[in-house]
N, C-alpha and C. Protein backbone atom coordinates (compact mmCIF):
# COMPACT_ATOMS: atom_id res chain seq x y z
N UNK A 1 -54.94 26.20 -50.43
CA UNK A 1 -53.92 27.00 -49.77
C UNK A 1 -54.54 28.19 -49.07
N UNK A 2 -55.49 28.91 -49.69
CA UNK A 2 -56.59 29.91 -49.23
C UNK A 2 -56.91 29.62 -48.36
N UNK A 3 -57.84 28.90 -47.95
CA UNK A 3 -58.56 28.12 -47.24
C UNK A 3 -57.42 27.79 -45.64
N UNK A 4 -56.44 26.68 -45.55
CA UNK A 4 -55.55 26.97 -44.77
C UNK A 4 -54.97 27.48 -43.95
N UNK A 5 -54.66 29.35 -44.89
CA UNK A 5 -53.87 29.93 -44.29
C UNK A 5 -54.96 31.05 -44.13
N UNK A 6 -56.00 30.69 -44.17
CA UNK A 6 -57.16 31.41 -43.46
C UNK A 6 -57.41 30.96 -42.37
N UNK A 7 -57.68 29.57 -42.20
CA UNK A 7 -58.10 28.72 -40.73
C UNK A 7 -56.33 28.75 -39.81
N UNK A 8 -54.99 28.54 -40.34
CA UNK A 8 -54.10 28.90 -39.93
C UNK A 8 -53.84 30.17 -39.22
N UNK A 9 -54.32 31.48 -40.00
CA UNK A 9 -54.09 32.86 -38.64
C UNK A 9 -54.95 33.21 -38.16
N UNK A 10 -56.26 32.32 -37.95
CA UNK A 10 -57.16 32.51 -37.01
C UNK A 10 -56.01 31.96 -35.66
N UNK A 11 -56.00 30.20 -35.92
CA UNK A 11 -54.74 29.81 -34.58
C UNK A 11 -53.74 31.17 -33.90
N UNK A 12 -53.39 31.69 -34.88
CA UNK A 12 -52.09 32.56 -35.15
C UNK A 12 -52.70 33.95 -34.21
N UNK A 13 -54.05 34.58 -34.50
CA UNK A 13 -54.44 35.98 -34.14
C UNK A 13 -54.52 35.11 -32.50
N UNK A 14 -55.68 34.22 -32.47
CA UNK A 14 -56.05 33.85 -31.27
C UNK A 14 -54.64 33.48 -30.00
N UNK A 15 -53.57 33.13 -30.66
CA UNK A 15 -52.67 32.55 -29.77
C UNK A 15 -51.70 34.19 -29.71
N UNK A 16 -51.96 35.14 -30.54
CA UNK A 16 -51.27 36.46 -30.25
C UNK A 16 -52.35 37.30 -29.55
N UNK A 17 -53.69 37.11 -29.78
CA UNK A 17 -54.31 37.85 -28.83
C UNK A 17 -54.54 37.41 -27.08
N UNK A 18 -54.20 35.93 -27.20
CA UNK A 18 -54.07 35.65 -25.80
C UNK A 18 -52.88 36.01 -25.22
N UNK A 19 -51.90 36.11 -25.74
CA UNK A 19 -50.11 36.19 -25.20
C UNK A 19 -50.29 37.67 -24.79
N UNK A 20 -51.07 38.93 -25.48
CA UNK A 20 -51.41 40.06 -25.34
C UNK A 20 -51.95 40.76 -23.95
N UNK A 21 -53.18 39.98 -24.09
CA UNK A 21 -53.99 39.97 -22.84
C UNK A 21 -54.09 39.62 -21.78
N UNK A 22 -53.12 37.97 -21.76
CA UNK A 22 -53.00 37.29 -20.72
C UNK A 22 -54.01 36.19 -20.60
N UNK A 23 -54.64 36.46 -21.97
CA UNK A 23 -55.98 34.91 -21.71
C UNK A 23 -55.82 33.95 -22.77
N UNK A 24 -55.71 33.09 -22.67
CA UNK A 24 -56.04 32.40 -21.06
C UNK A 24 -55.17 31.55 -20.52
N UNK A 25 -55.21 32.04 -19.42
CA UNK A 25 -54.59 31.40 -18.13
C UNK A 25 -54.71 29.92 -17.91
N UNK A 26 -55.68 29.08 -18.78
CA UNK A 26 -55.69 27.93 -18.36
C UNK A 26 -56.05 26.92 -19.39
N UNK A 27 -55.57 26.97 -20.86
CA UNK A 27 -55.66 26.78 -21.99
C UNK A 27 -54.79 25.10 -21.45
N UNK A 28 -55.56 24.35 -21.62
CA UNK A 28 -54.73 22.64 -21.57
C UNK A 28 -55.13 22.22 -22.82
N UNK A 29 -53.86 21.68 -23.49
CA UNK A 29 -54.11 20.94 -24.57
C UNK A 29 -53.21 19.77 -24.76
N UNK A 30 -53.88 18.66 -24.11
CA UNK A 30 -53.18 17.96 -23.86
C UNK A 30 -52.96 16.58 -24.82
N UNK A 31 -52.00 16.41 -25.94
CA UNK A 31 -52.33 15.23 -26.61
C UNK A 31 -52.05 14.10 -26.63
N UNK A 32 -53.32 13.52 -26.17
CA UNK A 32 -53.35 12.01 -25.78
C UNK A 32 -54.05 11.27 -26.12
N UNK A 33 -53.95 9.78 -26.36
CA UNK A 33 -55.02 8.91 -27.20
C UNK A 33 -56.52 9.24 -26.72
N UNK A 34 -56.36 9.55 -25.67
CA UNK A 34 -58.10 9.49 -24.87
C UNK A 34 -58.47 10.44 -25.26
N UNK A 35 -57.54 12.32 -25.31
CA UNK A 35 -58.61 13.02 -25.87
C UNK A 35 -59.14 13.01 -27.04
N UNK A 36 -57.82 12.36 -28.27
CA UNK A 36 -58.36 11.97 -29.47
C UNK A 36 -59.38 11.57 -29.44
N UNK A 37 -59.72 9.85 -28.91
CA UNK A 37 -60.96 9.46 -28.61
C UNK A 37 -61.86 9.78 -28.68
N UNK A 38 -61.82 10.75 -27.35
CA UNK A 38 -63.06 11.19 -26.54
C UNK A 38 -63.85 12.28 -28.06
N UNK A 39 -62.68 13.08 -28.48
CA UNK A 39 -63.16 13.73 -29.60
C UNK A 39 -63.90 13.59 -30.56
N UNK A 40 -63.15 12.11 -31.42
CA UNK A 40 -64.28 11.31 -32.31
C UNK A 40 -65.27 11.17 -32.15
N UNK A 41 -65.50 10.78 -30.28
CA UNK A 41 -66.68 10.20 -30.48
C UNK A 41 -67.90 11.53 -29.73
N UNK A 42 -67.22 12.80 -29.27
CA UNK A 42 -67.94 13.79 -29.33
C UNK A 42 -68.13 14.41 -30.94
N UNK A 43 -67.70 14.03 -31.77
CA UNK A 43 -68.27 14.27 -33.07
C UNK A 43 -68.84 13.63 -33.73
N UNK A 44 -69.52 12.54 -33.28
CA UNK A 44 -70.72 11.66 -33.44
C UNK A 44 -72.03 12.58 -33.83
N UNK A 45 -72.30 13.27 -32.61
CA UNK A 45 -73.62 13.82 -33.06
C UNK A 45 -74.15 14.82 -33.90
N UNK A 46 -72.82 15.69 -33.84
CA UNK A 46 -72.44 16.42 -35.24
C UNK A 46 -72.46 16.34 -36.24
N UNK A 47 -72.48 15.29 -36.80
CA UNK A 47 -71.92 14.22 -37.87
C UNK A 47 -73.55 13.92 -38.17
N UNK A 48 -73.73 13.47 -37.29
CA UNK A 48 -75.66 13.10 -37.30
C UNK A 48 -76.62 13.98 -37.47
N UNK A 49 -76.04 15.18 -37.06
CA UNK A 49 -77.10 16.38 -37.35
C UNK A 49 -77.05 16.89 -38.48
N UNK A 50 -75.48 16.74 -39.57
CA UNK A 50 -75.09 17.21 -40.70
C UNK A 50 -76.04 15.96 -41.66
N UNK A 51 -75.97 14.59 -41.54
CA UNK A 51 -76.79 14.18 -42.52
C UNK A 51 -78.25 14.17 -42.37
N UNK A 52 -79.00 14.70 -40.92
CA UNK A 52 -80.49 14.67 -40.83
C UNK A 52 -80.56 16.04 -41.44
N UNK A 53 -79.96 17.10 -41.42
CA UNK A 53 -80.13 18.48 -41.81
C UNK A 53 -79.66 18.39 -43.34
N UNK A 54 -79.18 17.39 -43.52
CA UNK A 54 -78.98 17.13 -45.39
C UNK A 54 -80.32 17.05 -46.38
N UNK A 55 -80.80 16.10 -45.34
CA UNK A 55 -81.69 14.96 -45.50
C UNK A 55 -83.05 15.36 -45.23
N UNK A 56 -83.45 16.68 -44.63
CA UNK A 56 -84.42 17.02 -44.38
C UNK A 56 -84.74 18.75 -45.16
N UNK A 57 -85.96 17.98 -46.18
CA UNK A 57 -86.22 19.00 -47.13
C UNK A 57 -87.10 20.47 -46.81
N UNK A 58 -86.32 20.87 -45.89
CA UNK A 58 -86.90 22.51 -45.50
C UNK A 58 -86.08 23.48 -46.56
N UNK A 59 -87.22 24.54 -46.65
CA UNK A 59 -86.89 25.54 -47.42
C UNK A 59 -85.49 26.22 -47.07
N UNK A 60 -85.56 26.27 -45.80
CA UNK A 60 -84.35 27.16 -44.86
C UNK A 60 -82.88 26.27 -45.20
N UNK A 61 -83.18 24.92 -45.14
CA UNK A 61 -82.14 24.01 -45.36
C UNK A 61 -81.57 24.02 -46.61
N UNK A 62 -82.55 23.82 -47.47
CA UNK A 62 -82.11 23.68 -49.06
C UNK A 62 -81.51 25.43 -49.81
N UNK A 63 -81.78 26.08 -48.81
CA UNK A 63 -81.15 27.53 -49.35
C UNK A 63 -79.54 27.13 -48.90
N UNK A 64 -79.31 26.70 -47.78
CA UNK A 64 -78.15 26.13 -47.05
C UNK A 64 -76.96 25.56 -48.39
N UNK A 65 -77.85 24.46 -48.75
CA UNK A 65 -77.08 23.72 -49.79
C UNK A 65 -77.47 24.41 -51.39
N UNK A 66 -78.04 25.38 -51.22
CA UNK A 66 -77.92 25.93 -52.84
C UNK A 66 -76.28 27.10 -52.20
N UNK A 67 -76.64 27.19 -51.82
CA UNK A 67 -75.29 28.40 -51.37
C UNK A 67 -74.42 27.72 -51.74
N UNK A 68 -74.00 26.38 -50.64
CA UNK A 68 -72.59 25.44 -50.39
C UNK A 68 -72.73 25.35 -52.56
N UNK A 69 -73.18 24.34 -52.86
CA UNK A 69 -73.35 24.53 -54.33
C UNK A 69 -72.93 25.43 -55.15
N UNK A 70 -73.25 26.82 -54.87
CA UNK A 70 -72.74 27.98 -55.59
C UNK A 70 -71.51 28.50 -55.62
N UNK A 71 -71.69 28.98 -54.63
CA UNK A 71 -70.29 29.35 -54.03
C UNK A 71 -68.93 28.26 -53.69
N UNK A 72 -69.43 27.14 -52.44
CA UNK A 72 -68.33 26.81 -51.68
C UNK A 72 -67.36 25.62 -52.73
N UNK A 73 -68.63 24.76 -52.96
CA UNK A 73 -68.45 23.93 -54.60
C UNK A 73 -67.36 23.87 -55.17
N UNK A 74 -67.38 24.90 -56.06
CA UNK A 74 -66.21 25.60 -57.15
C UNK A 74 -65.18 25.56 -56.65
N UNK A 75 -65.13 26.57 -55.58
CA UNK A 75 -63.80 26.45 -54.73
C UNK A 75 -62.98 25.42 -54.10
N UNK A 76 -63.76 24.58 -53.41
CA UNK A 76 -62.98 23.02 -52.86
C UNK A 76 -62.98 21.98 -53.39
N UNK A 77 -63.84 21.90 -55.01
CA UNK A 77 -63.97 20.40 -55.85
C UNK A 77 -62.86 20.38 -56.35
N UNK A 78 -61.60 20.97 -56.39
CA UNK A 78 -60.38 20.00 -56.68
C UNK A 78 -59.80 19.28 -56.10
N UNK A 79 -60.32 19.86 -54.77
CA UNK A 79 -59.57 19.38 -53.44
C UNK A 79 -59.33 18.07 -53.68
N UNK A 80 -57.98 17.34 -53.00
CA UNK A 80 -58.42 15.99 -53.08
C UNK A 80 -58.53 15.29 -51.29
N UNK A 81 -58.57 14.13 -51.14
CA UNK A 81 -59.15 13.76 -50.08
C UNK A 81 -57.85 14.48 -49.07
N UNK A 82 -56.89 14.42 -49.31
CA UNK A 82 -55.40 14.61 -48.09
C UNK A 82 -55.55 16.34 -48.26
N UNK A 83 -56.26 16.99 -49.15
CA UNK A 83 -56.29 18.49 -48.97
C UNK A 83 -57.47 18.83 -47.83
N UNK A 84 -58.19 17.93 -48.45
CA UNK A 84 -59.80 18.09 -47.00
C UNK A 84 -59.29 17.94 -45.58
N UNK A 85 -58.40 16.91 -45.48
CA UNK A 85 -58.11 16.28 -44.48
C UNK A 85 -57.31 17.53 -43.70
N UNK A 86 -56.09 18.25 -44.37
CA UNK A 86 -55.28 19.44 -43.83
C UNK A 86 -55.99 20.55 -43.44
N UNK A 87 -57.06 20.76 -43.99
CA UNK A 87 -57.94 21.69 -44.18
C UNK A 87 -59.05 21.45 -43.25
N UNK A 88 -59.62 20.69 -42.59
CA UNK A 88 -60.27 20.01 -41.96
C UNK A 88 -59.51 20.54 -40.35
N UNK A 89 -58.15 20.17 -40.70
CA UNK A 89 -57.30 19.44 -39.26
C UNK A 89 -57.00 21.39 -38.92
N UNK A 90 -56.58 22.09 -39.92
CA UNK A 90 -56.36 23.16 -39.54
C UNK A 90 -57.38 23.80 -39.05
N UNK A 91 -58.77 23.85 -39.99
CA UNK A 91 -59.93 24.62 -39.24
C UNK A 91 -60.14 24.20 -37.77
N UNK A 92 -59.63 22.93 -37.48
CA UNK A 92 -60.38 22.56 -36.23
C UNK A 92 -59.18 22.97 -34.88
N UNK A 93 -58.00 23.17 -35.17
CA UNK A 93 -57.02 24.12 -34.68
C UNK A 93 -57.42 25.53 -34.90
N UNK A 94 -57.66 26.01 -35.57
CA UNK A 94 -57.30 27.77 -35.49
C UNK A 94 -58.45 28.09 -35.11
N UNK A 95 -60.00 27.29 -35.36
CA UNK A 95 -61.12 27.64 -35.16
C UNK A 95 -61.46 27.97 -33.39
N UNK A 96 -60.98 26.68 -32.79
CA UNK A 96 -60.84 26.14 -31.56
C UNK A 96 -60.02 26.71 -30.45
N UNK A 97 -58.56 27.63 -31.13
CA UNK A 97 -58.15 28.05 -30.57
C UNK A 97 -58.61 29.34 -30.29
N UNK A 98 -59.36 30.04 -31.38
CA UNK A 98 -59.75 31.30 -31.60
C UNK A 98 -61.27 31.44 -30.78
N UNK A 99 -62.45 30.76 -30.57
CA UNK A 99 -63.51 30.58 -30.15
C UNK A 99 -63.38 30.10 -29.12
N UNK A 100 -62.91 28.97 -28.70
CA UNK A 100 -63.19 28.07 -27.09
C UNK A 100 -61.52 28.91 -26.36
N UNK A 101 -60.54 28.93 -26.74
CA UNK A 101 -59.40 28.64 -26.20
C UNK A 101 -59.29 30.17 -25.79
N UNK A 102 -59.66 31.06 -26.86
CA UNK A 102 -59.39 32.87 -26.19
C UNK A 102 -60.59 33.61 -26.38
N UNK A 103 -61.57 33.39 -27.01
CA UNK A 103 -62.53 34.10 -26.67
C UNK A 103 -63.18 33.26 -25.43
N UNK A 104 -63.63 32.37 -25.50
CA UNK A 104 -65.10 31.42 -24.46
C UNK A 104 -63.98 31.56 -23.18
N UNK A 105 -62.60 31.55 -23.18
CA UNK A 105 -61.82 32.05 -21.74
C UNK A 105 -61.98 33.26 -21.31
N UNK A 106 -62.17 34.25 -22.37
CA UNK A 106 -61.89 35.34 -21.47
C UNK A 106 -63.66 35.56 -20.95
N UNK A 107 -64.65 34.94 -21.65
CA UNK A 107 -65.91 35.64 -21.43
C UNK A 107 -66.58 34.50 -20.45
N UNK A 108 -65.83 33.42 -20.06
CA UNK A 108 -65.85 32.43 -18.94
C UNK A 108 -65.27 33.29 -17.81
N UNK A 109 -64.26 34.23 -17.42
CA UNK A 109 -63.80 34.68 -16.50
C UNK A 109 -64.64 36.03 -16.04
N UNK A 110 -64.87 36.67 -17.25
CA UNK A 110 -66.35 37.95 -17.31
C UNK A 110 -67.91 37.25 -16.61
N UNK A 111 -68.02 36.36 -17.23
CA UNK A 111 -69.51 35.84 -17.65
C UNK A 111 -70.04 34.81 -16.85
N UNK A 112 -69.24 34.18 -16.35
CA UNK A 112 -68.68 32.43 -15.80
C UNK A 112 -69.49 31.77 -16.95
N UNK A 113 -69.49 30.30 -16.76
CA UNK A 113 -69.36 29.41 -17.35
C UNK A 113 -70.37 28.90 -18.14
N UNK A 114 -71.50 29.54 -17.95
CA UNK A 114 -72.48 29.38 -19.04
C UNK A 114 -72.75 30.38 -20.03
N UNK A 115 -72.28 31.65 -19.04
CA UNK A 115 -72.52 32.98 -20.25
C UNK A 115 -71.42 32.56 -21.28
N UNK A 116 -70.39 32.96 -20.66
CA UNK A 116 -68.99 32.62 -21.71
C UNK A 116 -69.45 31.49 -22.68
N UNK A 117 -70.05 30.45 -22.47
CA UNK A 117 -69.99 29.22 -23.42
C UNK A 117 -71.41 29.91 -24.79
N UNK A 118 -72.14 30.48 -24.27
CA UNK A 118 -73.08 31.21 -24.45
C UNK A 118 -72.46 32.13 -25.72
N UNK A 119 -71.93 32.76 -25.19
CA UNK A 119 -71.33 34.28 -26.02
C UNK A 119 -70.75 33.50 -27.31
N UNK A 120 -69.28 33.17 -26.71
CA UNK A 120 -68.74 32.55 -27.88
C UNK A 120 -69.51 31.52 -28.62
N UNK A 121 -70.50 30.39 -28.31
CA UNK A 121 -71.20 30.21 -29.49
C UNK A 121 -71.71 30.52 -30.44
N UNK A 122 -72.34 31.58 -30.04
CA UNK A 122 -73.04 33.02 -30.67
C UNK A 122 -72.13 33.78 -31.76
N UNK A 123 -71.09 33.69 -31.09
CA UNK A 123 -69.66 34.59 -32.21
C UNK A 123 -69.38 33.86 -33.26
N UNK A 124 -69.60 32.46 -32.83
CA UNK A 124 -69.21 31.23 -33.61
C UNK A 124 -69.98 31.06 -34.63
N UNK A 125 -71.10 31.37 -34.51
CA UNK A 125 -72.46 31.35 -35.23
C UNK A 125 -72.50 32.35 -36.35
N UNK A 126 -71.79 33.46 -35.73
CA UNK A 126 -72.16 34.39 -36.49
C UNK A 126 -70.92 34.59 -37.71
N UNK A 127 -69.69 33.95 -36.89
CA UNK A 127 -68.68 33.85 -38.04
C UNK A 127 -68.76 33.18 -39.34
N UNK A 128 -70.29 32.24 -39.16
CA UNK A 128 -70.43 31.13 -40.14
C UNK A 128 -71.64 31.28 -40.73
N UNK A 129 -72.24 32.57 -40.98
CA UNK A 129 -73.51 32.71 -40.74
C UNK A 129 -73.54 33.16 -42.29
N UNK A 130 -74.16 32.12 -42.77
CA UNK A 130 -74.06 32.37 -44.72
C UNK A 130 -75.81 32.12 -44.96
N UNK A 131 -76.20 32.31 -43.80
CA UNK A 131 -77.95 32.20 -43.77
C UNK A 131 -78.23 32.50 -42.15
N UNK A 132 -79.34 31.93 -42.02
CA UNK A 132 -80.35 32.57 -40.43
C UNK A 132 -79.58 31.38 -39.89
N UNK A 133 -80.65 30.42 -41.04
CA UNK A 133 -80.58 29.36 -41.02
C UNK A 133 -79.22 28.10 -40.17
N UNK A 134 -78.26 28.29 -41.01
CA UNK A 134 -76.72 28.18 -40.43
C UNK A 134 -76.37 28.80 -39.52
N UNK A 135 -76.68 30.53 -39.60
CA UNK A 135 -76.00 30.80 -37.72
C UNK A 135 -76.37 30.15 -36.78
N UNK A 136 -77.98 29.65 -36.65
CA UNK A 136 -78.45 28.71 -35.68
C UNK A 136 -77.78 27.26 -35.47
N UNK A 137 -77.45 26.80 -36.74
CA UNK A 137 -76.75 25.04 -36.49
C UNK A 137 -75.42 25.80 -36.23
N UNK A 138 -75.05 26.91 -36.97
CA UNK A 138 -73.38 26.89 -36.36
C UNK A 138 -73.67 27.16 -34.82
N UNK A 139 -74.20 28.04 -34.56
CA UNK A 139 -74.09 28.33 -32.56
C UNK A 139 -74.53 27.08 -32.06
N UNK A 140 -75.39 26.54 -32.55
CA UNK A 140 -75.54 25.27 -31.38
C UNK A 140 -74.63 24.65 -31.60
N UNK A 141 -73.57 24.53 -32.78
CA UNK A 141 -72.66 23.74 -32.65
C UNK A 141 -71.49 24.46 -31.67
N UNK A 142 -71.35 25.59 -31.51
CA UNK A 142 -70.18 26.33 -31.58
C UNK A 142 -70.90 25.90 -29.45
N UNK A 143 -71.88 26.06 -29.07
CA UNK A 143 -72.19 26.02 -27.49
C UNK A 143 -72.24 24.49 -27.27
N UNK A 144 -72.49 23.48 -27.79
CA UNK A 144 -72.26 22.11 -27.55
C UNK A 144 -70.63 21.85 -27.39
N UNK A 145 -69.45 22.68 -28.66
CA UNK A 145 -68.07 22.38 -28.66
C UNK A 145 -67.49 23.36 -27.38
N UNK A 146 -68.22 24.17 -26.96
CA UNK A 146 -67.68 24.76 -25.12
C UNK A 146 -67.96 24.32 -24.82
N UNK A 147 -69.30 23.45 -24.35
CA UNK A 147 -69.76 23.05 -22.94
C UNK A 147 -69.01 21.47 -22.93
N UNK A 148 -68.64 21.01 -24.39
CA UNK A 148 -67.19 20.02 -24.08
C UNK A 148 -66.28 20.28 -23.62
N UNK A 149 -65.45 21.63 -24.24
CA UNK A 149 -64.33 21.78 -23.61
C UNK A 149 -64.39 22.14 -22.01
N UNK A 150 -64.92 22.50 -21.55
CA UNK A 150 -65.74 22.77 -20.46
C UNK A 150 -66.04 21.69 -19.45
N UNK A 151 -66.22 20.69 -19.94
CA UNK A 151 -66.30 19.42 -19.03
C UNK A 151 -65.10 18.64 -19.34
N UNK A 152 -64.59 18.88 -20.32
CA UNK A 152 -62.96 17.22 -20.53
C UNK A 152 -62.03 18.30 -20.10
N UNK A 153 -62.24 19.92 -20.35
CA UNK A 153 -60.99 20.89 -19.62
C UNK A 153 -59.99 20.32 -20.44
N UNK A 154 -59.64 20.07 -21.61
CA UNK A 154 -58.85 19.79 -22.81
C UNK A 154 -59.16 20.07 -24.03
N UNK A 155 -58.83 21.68 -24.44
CA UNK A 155 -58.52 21.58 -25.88
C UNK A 155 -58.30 21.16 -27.07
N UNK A 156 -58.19 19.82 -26.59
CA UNK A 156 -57.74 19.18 -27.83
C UNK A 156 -58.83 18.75 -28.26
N UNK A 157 -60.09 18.14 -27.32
CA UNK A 157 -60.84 17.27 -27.29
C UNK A 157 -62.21 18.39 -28.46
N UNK A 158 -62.09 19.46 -27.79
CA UNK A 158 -63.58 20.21 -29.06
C UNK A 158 -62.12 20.31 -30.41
N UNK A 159 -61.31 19.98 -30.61
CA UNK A 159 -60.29 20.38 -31.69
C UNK A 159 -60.32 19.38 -32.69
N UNK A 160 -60.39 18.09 -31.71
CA UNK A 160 -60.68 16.78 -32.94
C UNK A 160 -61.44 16.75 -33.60
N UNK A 161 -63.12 16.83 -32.36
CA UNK A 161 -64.32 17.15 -32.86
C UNK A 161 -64.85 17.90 -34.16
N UNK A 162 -63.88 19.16 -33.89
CA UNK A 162 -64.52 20.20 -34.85
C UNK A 162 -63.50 19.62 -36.10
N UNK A 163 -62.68 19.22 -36.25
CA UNK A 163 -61.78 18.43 -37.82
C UNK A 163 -62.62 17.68 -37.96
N UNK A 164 -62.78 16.29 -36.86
CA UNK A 164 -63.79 15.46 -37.30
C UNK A 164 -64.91 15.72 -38.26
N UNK A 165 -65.75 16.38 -37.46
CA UNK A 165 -66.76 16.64 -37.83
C UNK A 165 -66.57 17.49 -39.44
N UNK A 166 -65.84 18.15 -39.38
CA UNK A 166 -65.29 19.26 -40.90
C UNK A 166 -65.02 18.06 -41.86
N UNK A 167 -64.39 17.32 -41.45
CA UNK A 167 -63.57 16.32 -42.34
C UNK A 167 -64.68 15.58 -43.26
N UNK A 168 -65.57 14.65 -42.37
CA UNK A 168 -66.89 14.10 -42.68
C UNK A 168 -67.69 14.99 -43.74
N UNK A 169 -68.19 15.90 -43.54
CA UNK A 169 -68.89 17.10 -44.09
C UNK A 169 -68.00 17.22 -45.56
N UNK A 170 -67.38 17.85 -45.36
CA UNK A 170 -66.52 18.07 -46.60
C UNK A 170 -65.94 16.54 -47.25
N UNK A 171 -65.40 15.24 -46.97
CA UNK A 171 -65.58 14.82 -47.40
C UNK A 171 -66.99 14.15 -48.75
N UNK A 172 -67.76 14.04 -47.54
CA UNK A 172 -69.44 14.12 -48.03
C UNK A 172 -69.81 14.71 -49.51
N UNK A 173 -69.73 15.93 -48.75
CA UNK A 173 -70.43 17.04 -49.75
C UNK A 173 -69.88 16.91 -50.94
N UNK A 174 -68.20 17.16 -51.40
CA UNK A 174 -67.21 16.84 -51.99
C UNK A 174 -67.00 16.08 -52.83
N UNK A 175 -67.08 15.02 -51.82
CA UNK A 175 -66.37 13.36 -53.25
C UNK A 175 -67.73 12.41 -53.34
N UNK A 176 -68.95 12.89 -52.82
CA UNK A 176 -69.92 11.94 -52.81
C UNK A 176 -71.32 12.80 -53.39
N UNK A 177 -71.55 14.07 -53.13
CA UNK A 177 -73.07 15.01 -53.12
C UNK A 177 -72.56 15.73 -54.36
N UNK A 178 -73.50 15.55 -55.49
CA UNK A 178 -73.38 16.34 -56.39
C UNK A 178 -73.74 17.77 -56.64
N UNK A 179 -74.26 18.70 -57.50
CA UNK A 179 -75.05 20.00 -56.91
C UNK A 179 -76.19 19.47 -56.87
N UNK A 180 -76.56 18.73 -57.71
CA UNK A 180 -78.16 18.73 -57.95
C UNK A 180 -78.64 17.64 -57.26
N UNK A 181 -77.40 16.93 -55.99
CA UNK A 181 -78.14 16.19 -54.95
C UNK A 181 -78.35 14.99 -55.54
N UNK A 182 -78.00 14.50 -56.26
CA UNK A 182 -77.58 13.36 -56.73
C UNK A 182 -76.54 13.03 -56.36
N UNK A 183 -76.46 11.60 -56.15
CA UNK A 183 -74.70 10.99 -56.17
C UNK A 183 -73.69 11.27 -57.28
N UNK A 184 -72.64 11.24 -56.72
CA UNK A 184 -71.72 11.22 -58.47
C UNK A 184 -71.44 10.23 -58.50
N UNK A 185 -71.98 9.56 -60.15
CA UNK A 185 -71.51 8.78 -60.64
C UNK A 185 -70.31 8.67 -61.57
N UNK A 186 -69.00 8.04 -61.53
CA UNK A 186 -68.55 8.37 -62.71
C UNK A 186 -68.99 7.79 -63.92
N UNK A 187 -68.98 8.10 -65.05
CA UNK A 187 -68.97 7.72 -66.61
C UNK A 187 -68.97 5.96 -66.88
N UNK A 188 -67.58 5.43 -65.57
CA UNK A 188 -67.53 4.02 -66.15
C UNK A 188 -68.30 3.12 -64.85
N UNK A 189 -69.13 3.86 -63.96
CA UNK A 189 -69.63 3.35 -62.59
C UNK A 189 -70.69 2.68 -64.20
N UNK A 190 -71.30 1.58 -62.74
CA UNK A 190 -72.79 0.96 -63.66
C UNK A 190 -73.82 1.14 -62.71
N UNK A 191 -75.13 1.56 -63.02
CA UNK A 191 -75.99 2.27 -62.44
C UNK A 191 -77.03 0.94 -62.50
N UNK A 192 -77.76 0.06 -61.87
CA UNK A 192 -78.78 -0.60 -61.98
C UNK A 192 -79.89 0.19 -62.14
């Protein structure tokens, strides 16, 4: 519920700080099977970078997942799969609206179109920045999900992406990655 109605008034600040300001002027969010689509399958590589960056035993990385472990762990292992999923669907709304939809607009109209995609990655990065390490995968993620919205010019399309991609991850980590990086097994699984 935390979690939620945290990623919920991000949507909420971002869609009152644009009504405020007047930005942005050109927010399309248009929902249609194709941008769905197009979304999924712009969260392909995301998805790919989350299990090579799993999967690859750097010091910088494995501080990454002692954190998620410590901290994030506790907090979302009750979750069950339809809570990830809301939670997922909301971050990728309030996140999207708040980063690409009113910040990367207004600093696209300041900056044009590479600074702006630029900046707000960077913000993006830094909102998520629970290491060096992570601000770097969050901004490149956060400047790959503008320079989408940026070319499909549909909101919706970095919105799927970023659930997608959340959904996967947290599924993952969640109902499959233990702390100690082992699978979970349950009690009555049989282990060869």
């Amino acid at each position: 519920a935390v979690a939620i109605g945290f990623e919920a008034g991000l949507g909420v600040i971002a869609t009152g700080l644009g009504w405020l300001t007047g930005w942005p002027e050109n927010w399309t969010l248009d929902p249609s099977w194709r941008a769905l689509t197009i979304g999924l399958g712009i969260s392909t590589p995301m998805i790919a970078l989350f299990f090579i960056l799993l999967r690859w035993p750097l010091p910088p990385l494995k501080q990454i997942t002692d954190l998620l472990d410590e901290f994030f762990l506790p907090l979302l292992r009750p979750c069950t799969v339809l809570d990830l999923a809301l939670i997922s669907i909301v971050a990728g709304f309030g996140e999207e609206l708040l980063f690409r939809g009113f910040l990367q607009s207004m600093f696209v109209d300041w900056l044009g179109a590479i600074g702006g995609c630029l900046l707000a990655g960077i913000l993006f990065g830094l909102a998520h920045c629970v290491t060096f390490t992570y601000f770097l995968v969050a901004t490149g993620i956060g400047v790959y999900l503008g320079a989408v919205w940026l070319v499909t010019e549909n909101l919706l399309v970095p919105i799927t992406a970023h659930a997608a991609y959340d959904f996967v991850a947290l599924i993952y980590y969640l109902k499959v990655r233990t702390p100690s990086g082992s699978m979970d097994y349950s009690e009555d699984s049989t282990i060869a």
